[in-house]
C-alpha atoms as a PDB file:
ATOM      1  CA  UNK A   1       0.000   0.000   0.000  1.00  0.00           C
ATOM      2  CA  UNK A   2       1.610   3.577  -0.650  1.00  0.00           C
ATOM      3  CA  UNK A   3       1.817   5.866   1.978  1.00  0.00           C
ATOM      4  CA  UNK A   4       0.397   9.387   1.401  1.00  0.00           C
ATOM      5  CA  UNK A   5       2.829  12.405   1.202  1.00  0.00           C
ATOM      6  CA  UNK A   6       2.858  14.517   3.830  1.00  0.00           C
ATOM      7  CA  UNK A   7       3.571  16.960   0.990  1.00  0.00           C
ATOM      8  CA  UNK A   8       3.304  18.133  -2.380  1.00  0.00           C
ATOM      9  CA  UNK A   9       2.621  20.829  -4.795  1.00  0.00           C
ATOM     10  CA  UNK A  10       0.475  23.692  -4.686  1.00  0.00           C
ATOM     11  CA  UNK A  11      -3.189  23.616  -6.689  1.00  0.00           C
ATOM     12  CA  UNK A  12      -2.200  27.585  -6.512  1.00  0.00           C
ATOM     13  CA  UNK A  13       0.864  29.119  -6.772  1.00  0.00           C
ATOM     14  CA  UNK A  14       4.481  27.751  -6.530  1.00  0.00           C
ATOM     15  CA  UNK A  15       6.275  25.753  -3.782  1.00  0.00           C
ATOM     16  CA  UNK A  16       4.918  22.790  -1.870  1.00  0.00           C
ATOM     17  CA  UNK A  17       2.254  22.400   1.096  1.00  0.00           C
ATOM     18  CA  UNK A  18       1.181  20.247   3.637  1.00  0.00           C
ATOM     19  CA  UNK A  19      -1.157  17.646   2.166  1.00  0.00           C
ATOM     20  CA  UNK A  20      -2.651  15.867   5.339  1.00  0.00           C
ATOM     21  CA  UNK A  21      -2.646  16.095   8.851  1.00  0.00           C
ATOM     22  CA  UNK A  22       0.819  14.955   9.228  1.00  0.00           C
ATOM     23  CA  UNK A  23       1.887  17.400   7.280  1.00  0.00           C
ATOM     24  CA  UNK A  24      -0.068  19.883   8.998  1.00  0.00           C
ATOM     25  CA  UNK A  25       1.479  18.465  12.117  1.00  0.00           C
ATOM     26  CA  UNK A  26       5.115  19.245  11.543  1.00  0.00           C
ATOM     27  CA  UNK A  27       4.324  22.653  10.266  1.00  0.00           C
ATOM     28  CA  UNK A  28       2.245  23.288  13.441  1.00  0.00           C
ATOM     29  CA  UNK A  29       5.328  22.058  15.625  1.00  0.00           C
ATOM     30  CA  UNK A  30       7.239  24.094  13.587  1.00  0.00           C
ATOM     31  CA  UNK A  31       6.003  26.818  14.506  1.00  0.00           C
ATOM     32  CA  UNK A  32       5.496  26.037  18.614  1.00  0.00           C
ATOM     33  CA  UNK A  33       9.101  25.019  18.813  1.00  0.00           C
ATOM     34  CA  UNK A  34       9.778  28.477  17.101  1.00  0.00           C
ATOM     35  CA  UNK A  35       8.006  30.309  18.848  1.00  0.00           C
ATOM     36  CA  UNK A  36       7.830  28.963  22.433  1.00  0.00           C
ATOM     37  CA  UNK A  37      11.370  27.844  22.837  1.00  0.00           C
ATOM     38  CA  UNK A  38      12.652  31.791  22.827  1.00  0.00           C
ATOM     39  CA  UNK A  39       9.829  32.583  25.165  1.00  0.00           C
ATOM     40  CA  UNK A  40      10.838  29.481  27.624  1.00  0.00           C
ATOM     41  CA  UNK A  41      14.333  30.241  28.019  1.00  0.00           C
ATOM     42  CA  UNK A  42      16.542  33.237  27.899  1.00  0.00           C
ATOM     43  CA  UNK A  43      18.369  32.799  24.744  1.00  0.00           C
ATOM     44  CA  UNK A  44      20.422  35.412  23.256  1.00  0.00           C
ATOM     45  CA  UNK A  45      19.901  36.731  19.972  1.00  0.00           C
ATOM     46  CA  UNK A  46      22.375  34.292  18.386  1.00  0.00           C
ATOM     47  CA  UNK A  47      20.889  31.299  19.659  1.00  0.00           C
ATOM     48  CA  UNK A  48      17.538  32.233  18.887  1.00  0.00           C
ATOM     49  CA  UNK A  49      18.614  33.070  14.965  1.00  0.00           C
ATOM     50  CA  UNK A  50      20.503  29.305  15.946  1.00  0.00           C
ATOM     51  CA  UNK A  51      17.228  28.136  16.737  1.00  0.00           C
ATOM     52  CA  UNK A  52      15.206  29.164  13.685  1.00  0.00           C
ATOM     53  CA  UNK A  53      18.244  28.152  11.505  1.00  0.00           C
ATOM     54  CA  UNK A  54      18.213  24.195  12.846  1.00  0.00           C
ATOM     55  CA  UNK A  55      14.235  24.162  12.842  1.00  0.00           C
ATOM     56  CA  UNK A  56      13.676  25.109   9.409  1.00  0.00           C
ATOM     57  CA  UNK A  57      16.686  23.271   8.260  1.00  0.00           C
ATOM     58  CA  UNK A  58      14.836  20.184   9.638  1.00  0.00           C
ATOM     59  CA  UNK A  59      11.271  21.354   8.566  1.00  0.00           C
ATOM     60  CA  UNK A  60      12.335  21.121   5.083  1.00  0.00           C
ATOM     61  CA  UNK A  61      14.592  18.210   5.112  1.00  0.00           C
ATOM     62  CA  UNK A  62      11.448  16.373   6.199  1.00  0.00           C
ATOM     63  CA  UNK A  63       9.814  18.048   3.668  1.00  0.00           C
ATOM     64  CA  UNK A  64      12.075  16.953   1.049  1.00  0.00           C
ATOM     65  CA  UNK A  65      12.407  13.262   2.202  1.00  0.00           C
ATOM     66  CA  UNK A  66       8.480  13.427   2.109  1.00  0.00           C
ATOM     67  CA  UNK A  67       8.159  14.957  -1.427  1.00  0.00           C
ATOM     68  CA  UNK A  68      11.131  12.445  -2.802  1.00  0.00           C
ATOM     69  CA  UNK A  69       9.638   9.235  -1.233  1.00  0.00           C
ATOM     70  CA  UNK A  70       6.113  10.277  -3.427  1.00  0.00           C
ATOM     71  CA  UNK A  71       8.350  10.934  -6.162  1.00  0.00           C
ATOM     72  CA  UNK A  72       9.821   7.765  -6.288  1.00  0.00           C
ATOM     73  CA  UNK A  73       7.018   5.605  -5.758  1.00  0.00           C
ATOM     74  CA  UNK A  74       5.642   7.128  -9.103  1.00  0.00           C
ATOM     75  CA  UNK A  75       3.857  10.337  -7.433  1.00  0.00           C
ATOM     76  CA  UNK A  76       2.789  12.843  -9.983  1.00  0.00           C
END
């Protein structure tokens, strides 16, 4: 059975988007970790530009691993 990507291209626009909830889900934690992490702890500028840099590095490597995997099990 193929599993659904979590996501794919936009009906509108250009870029990808979340497709289903799981999708939906890492975007969402996305944006808690970015946004309640600073407020948590007393981080400095730098490690709160650190912060955002390693998050959205690892929102959209999950993103592409997602998109690839539909890709290669003949997505269109």
């Amino acid at each position: 059975m193929k599993r659904p990507a979590w996501f794919g291209p936009r009906r509108l626009g250009f870029g990808i988007g979340p497709r289903n909830w799981q999708g939906w889900a890492v975007v969402i934690a996305f944006i808690g970790v970015v946004t309640y992490v600073p407020r948590s702890y007393d981080l400095s500028r730098g490690e709160y530009w650190l912060l955002i840099a390693v998050s959205l590095a690892v929102l959209l490597l999950v993103i592409y691993l997602t998109y690839l995997d539909d890709d290669e099990e003949g997505g269109s």
